[in-house]
N, C-alpha and C. Protein backbone atom coordinates (compact mmCIF):
# COMPACT_ATOMS: atom_id res chain seq x y z
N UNK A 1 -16.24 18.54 -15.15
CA UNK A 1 -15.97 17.42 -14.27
C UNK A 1 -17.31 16.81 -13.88
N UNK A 2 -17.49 15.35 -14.00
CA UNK A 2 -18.66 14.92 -13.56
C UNK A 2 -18.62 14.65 -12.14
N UNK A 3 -20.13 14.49 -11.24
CA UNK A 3 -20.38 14.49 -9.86
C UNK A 3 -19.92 12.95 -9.88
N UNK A 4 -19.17 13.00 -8.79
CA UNK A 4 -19.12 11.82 -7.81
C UNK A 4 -20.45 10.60 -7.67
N UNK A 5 -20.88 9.67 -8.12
CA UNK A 5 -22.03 8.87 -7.78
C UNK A 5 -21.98 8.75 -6.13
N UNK A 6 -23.09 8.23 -5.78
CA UNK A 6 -23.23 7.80 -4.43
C UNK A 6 -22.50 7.17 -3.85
N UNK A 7 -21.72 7.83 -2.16
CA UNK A 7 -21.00 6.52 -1.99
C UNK A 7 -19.51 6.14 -2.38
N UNK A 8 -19.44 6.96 -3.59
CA UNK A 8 -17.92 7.24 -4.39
C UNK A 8 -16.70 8.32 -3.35
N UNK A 9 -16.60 7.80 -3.28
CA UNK A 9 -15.22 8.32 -2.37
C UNK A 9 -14.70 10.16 -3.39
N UNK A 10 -14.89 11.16 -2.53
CA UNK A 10 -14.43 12.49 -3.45
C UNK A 10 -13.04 12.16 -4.22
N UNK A 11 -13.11 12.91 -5.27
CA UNK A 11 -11.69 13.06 -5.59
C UNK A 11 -11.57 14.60 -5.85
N UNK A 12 -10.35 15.13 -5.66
CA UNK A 12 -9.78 16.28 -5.33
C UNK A 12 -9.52 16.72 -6.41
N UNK A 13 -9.40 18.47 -6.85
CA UNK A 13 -9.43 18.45 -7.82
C UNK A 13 -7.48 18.31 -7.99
N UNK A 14 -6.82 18.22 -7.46
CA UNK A 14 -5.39 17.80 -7.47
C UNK A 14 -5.28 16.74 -7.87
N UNK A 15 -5.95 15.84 -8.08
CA UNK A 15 -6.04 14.60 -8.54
C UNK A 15 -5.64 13.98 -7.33
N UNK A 16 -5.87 14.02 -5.94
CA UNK A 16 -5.74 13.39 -5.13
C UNK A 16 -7.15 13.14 -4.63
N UNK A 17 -7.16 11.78 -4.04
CA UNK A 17 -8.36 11.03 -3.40
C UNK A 17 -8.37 11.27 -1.62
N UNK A 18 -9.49 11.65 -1.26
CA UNK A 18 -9.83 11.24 0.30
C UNK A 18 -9.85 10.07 0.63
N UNK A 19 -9.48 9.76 1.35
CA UNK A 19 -10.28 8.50 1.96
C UNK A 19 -9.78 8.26 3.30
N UNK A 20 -11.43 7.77 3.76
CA UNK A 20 -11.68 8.20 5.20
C UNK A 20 -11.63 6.18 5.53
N UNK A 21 -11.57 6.46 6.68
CA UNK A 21 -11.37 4.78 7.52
C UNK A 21 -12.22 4.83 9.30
N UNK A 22 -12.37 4.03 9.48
CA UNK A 22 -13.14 3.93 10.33
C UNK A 22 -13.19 3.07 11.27
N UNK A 23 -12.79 2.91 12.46
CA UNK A 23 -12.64 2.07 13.58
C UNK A 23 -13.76 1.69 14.67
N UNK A 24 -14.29 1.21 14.75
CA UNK A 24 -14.84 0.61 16.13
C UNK A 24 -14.26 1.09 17.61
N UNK A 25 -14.99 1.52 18.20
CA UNK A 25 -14.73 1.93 19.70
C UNK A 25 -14.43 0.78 20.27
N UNK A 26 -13.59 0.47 20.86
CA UNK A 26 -13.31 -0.69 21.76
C UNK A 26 -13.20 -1.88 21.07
N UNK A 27 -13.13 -3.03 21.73
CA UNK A 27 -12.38 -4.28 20.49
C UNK A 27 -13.41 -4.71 19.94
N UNK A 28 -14.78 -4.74 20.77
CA UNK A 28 -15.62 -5.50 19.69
C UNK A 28 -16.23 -4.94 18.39
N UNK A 29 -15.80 -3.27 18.26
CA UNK A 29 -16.11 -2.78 16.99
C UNK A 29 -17.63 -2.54 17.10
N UNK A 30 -17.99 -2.54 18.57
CA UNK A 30 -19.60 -1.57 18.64
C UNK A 30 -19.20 -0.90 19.29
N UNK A 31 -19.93 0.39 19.04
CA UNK A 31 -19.72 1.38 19.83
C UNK A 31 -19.62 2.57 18.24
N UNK A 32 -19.71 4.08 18.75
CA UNK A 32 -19.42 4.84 17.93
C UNK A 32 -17.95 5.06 17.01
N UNK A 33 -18.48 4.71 15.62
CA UNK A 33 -17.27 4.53 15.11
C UNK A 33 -16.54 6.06 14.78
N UNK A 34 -14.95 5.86 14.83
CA UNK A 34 -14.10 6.91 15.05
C UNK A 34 -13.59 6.80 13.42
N UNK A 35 -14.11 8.27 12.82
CA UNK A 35 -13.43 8.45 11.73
C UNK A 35 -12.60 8.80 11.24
N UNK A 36 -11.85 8.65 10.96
CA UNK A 36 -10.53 9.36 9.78
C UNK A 36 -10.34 9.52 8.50
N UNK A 37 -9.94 10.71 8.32
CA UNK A 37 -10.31 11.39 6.81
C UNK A 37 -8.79 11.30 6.25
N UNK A 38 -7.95 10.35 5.20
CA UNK A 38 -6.74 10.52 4.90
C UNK A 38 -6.93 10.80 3.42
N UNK A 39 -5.38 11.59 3.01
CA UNK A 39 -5.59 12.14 1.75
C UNK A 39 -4.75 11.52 0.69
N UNK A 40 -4.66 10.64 -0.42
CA UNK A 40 -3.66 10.33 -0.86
C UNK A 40 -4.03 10.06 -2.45
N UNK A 41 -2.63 9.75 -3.03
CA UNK A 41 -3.25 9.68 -4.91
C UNK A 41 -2.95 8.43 -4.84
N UNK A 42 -3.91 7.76 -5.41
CA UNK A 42 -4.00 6.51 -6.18
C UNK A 42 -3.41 6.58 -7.36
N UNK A 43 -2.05 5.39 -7.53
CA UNK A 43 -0.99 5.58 -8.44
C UNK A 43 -1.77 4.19 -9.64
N UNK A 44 -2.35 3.23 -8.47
CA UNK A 44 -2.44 2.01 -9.53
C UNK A 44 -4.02 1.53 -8.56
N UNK A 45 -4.78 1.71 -9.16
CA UNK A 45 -6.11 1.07 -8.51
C UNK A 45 -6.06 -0.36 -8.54
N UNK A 46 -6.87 -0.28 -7.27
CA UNK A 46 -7.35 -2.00 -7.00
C UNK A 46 -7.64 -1.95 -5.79
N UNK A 47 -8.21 -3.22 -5.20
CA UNK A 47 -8.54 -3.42 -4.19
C UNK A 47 -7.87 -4.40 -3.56
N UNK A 48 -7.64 -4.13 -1.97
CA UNK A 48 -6.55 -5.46 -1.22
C UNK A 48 -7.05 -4.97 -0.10
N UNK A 49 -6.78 -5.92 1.19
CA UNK A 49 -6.41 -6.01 2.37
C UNK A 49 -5.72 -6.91 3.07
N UNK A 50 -5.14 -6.92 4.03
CA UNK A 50 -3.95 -7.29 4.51
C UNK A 50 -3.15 -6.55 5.68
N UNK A 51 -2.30 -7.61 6.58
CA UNK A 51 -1.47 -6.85 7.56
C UNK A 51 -0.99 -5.92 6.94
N UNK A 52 -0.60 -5.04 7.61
CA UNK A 52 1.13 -3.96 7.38
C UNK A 52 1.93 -4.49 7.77
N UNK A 53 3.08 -4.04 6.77
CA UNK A 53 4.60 -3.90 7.42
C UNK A 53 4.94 -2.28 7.24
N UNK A 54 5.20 -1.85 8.00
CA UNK A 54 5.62 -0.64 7.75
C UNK A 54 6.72 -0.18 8.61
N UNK A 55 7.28 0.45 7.64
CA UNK A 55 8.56 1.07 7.93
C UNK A 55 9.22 2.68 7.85
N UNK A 56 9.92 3.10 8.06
CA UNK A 56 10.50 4.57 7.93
C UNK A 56 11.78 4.63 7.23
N UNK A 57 11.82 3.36 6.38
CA UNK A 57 13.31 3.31 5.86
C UNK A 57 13.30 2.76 4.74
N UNK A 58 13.53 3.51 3.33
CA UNK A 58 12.97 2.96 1.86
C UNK A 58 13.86 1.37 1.58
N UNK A 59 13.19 0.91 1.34
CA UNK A 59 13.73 -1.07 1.05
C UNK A 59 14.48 -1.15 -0.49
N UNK A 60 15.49 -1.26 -0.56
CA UNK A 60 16.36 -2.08 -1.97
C UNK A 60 15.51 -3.15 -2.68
N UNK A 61 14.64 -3.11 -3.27
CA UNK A 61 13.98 -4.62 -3.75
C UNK A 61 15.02 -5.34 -4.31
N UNK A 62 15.94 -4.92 -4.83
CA UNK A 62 17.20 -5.84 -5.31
C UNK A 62 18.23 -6.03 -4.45
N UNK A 63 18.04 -7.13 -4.01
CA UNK A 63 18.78 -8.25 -2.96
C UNK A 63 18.07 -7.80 -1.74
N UNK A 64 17.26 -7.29 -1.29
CA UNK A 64 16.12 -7.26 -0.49
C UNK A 64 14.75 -7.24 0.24
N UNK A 65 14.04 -8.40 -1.08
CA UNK A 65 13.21 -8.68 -1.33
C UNK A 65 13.22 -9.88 -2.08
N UNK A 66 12.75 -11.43 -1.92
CA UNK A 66 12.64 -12.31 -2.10
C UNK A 66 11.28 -12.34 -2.98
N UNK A 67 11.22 -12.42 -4.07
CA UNK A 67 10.56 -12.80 -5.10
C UNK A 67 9.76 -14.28 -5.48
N UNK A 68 10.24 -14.92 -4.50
CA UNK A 68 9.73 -16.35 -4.91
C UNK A 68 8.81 -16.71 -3.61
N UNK A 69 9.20 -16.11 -2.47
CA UNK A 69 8.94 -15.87 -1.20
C UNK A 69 7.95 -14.85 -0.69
N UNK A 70 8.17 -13.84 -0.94
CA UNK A 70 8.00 -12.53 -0.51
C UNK A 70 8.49 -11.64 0.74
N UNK A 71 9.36 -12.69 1.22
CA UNK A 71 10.12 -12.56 2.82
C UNK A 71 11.80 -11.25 2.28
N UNK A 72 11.00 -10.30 3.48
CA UNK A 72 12.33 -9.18 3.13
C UNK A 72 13.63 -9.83 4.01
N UNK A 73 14.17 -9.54 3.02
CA UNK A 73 15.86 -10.36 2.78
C UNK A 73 16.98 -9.44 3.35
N UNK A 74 16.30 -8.01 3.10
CA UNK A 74 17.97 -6.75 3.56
C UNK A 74 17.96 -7.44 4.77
N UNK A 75 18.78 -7.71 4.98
CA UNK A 75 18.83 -8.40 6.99
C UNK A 75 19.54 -6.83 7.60
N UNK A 76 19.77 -5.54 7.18
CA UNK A 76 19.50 -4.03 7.62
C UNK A 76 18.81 -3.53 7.38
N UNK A 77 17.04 -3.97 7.36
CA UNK A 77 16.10 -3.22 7.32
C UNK A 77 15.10 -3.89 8.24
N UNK A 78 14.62 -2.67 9.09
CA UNK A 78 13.65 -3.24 10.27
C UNK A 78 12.61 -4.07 9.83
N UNK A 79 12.37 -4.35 8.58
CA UNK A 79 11.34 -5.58 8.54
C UNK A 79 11.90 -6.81 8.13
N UNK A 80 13.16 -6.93 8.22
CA UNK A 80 14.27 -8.17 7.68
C UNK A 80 13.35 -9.22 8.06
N UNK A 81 13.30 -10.30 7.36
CA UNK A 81 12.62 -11.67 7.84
C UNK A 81 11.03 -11.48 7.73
N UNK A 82 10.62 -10.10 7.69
CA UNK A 82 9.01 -10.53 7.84
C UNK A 82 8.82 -10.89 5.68
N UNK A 83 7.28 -11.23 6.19
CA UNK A 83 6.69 -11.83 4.88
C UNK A 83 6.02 -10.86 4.42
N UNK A 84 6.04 -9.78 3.14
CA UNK A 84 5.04 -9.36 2.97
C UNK A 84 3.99 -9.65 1.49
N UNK A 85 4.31 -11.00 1.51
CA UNK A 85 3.32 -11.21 0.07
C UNK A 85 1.73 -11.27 0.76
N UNK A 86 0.87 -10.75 0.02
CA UNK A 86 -0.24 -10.49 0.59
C UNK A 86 -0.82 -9.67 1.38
N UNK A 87 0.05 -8.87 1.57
CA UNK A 87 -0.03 -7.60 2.77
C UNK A 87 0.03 -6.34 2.61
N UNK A 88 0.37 -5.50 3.10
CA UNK A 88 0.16 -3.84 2.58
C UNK A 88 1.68 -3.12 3.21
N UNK A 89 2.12 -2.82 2.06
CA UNK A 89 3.63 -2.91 2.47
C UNK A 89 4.11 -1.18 2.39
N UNK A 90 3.61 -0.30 3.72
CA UNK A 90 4.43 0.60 3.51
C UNK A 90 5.07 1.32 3.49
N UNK A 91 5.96 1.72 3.06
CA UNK A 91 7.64 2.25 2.72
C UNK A 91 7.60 3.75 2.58
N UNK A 92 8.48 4.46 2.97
CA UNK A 92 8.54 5.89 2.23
C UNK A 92 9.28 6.04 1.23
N UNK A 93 9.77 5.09 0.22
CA UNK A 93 10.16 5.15 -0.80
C UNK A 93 11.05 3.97 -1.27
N UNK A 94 11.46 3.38 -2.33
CA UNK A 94 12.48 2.51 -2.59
C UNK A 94 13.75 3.19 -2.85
N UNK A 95 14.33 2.51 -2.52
CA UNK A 95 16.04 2.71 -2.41
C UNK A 95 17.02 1.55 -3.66
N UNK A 96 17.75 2.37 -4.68
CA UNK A 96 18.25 1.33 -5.23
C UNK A 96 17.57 2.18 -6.93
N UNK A 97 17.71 1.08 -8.07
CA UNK A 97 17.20 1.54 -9.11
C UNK A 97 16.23 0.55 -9.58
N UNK A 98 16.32 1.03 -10.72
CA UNK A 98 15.31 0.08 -11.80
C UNK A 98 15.22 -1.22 -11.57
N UNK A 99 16.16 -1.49 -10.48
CA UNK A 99 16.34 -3.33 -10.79
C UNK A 99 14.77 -3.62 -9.57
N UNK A 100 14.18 -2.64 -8.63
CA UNK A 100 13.04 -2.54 -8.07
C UNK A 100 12.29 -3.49 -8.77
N UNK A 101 12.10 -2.47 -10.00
CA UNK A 101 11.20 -2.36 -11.16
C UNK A 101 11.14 -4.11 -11.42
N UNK A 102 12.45 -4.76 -11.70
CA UNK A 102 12.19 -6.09 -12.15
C UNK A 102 11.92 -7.07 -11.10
N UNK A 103 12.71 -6.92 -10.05
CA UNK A 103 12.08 -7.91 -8.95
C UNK A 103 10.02 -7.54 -8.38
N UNK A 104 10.28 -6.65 -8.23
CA UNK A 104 8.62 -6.36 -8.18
C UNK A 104 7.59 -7.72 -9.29
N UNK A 105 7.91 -7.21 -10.17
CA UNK A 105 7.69 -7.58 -11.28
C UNK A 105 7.89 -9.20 -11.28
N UNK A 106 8.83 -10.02 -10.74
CA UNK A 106 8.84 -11.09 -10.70
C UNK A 106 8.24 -11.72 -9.70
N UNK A 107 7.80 -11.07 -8.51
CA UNK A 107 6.97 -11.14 -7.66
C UNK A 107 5.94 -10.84 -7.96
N UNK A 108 5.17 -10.42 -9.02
CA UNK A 108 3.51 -10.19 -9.18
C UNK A 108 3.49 -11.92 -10.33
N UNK A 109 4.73 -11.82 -10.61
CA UNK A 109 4.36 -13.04 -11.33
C UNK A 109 4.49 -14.30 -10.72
N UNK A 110 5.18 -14.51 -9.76
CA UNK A 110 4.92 -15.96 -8.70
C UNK A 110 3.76 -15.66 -7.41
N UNK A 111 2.61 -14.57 -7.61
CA UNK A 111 2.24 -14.39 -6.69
C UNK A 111 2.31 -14.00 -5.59
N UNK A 112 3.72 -13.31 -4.96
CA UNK A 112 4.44 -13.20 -4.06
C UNK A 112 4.50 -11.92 -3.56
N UNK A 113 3.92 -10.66 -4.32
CA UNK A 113 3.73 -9.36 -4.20
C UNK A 113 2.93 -8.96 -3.31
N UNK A 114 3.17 -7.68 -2.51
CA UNK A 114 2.06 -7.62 -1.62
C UNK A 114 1.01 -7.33 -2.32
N UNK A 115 -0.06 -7.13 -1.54
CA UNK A 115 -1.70 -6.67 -2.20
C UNK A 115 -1.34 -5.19 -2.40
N UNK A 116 -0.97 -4.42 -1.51
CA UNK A 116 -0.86 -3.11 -1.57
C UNK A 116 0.58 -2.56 -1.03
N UNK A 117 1.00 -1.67 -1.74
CA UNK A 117 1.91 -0.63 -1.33
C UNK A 117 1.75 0.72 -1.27
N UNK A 118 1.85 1.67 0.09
CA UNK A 118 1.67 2.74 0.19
C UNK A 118 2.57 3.57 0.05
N UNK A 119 3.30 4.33 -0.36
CA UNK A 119 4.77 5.24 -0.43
C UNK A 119 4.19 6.63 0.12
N UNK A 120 5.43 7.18 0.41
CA UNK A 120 5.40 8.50 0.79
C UNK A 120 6.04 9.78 -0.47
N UNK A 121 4.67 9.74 -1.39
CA UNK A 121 5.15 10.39 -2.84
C UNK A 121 5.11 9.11 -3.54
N UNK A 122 5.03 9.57 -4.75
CA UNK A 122 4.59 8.92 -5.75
C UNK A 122 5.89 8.02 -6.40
N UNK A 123 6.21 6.57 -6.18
CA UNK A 123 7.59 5.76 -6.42
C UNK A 123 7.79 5.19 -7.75
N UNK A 124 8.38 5.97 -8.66
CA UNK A 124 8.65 5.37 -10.25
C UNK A 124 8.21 4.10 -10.05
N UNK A 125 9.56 3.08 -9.78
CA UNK A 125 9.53 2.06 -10.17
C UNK A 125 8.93 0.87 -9.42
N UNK A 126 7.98 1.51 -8.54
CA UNK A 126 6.82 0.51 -8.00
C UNK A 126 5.34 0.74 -8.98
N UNK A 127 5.70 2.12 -9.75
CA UNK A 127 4.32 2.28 -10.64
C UNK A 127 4.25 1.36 -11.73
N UNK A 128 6.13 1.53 -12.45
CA UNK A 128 6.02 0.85 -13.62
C UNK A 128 5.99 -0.77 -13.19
N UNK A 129 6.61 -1.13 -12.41
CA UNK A 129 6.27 -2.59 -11.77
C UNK A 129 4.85 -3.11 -12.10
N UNK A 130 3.89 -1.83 -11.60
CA UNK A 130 2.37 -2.57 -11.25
C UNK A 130 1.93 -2.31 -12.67
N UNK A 131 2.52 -0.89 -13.52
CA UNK A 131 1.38 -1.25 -14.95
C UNK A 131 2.10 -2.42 -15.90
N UNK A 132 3.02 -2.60 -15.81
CA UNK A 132 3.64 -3.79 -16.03
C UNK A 132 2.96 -5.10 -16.11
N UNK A 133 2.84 -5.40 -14.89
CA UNK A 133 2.57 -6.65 -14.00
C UNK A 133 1.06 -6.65 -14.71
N UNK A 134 -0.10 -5.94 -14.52
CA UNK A 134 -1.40 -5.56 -15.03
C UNK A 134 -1.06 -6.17 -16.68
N UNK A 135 -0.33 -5.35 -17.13
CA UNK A 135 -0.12 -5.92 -18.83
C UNK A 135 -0.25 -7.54 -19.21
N UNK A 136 1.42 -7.76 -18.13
CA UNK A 136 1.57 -9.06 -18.53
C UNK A 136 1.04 -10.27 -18.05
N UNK A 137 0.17 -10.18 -16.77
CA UNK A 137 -0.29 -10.84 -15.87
C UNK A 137 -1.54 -10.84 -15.63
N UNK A 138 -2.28 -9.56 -15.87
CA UNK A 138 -3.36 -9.78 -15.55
C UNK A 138 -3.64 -9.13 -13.55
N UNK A 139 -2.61 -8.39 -13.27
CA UNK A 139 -2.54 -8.44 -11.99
C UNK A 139 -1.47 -7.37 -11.38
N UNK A 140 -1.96 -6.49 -10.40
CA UNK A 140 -0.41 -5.67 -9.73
C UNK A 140 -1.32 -5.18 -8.79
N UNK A 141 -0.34 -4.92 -7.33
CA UNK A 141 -0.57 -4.46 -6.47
C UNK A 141 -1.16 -3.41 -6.26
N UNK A 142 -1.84 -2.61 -5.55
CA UNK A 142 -2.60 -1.80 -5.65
C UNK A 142 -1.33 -0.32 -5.39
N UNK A 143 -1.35 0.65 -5.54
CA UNK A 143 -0.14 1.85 -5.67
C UNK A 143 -0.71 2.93 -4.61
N UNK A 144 -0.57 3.39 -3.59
CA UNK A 144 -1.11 5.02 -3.10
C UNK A 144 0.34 5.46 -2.88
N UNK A 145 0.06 6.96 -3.34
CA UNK A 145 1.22 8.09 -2.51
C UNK A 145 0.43 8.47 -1.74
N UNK A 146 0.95 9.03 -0.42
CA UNK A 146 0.42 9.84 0.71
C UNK A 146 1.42 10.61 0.94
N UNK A 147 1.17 11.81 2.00
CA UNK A 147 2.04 13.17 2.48
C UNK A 147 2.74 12.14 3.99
N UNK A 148 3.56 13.01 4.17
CA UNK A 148 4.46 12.59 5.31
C UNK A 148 3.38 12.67 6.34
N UNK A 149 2.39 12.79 6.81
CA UNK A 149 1.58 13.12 7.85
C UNK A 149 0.86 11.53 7.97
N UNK A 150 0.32 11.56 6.77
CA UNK A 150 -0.14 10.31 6.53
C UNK A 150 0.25 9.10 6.49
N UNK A 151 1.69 9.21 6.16
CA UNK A 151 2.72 7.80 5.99
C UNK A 151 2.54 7.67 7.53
N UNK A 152 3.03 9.20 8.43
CA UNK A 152 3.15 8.62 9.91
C UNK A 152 1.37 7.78 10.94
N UNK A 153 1.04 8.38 10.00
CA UNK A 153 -0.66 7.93 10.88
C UNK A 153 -0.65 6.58 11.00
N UNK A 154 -0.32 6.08 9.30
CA UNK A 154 -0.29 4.55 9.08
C UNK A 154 0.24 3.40 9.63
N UNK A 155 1.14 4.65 10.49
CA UNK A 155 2.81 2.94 11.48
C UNK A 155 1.51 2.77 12.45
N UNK A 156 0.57 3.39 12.91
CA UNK A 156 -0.36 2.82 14.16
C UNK A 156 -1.08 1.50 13.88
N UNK A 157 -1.47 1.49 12.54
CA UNK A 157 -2.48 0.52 11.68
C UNK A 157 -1.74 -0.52 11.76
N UNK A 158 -2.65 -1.92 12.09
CA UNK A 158 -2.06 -3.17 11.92
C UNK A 158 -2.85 -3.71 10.84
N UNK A 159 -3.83 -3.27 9.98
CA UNK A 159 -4.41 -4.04 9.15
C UNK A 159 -5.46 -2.61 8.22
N UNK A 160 -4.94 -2.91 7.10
CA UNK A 160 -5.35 -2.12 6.17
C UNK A 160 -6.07 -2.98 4.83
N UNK A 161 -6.91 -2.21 4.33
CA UNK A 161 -8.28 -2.49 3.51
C UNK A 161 -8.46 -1.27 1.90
N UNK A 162 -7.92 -1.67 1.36
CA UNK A 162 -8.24 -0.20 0.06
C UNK A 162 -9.09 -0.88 -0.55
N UNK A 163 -10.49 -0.37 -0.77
CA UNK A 163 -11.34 -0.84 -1.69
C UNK A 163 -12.39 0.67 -2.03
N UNK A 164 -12.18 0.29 -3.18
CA UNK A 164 -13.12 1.32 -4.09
C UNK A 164 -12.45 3.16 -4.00
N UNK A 165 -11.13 3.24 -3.81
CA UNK A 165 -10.62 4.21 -3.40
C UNK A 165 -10.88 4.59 -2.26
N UNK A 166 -10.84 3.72 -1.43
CA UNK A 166 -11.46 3.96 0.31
C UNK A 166 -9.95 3.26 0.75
N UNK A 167 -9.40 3.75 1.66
CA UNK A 167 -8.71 3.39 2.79
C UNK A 167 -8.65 3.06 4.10
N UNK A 168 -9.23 1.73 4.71
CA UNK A 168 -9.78 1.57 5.92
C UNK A 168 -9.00 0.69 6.53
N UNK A 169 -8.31 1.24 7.84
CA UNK A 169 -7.70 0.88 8.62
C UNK A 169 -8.49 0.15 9.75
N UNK A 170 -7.79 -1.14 10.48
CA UNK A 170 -8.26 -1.28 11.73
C UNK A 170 -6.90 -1.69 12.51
N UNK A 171 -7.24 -1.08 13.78
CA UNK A 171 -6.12 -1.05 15.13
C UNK A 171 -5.78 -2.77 15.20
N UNK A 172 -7.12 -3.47 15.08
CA UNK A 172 -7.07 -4.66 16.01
C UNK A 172 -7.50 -5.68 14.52
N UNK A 173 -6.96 -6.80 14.65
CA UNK A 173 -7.76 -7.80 13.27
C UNK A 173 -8.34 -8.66 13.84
């Protein structure tokens, strides 16, 4: 196994990634920054940032998720009506089948996809969505699984940042 370069975020030998985030003491973000060390696998690399939506209740992308839009449509899921194209959308899992797979997918192609999705465990058909989308497009959302510990850390975060296998949260935007 080769060393980590400088700066490179560890990777585990589980094939899971650290990544630590870092907040600002108080709102103006001086002060000693407060770290956090989270653990999760990178399903589909890339880099995004963006609000959260996050939830505790896996989303139907088929008929609950607007593709042309990006506005969640289940009108029985606590993020009914919000927008998440551009944002960091995450779920503890999808609910529903393969048809995920194609609306995803039609949303990386009108642009409408979030930047990032975080799951709780690793979600088939948000993976094949993004190597998909990458193929045909040129483009897919960025993929992490995290442990249940971690999904819960994340409902605090209003604005999340994955770059370079780094995960950096801030309280306040």
């Amino acid at each position: 196994m080769s060393a980590a370069g400088a700066g490179s975020p560890p990777v585990l030998p589980s094939g899971e990634s650290a990544f630590s985030g870092g907040a600002g003491a108080g709102s103006s973000g001086i002060g000693r920054a407060e770290t956090k060390v989270f653990r999760g696998r990178v399903v589909i690399a890339g880099n995004a940032a963006g609000e959260v939506l996050h939830a505790d209740e896996p989303l139907s992308f088929w008929g609950g998720y607007d593709a042309a839009s990006g506005r969640i449509t289940d009108t029985h899921h606590p993020l009914a009506g919000q927008n998440a194209a551009g944002g960091v959308l995450i779920l503890p899992a999808t609910r529903g089948s393969s048809t995920t797979t194609a609306v995803l997918l039609e949303a990386i192609r009108c642009g409408t996809a979030p930047a990032a999705l975080i799951t709780r465990g690793v979600d088939a058909f948000l993976a094949l969505a993004g190597v998909v989308g990458e193929e045909m497009y040129g483009r897919s959302p960025a993929l992490v699984a995290v442990d249940n510990d971690v999904f819960r850390a994340l409902a605090d975060w209003r604005h999340l940042e994955l770059a370079g296998g780094r995960l950096i949260p801030a309280r306040e935007v």
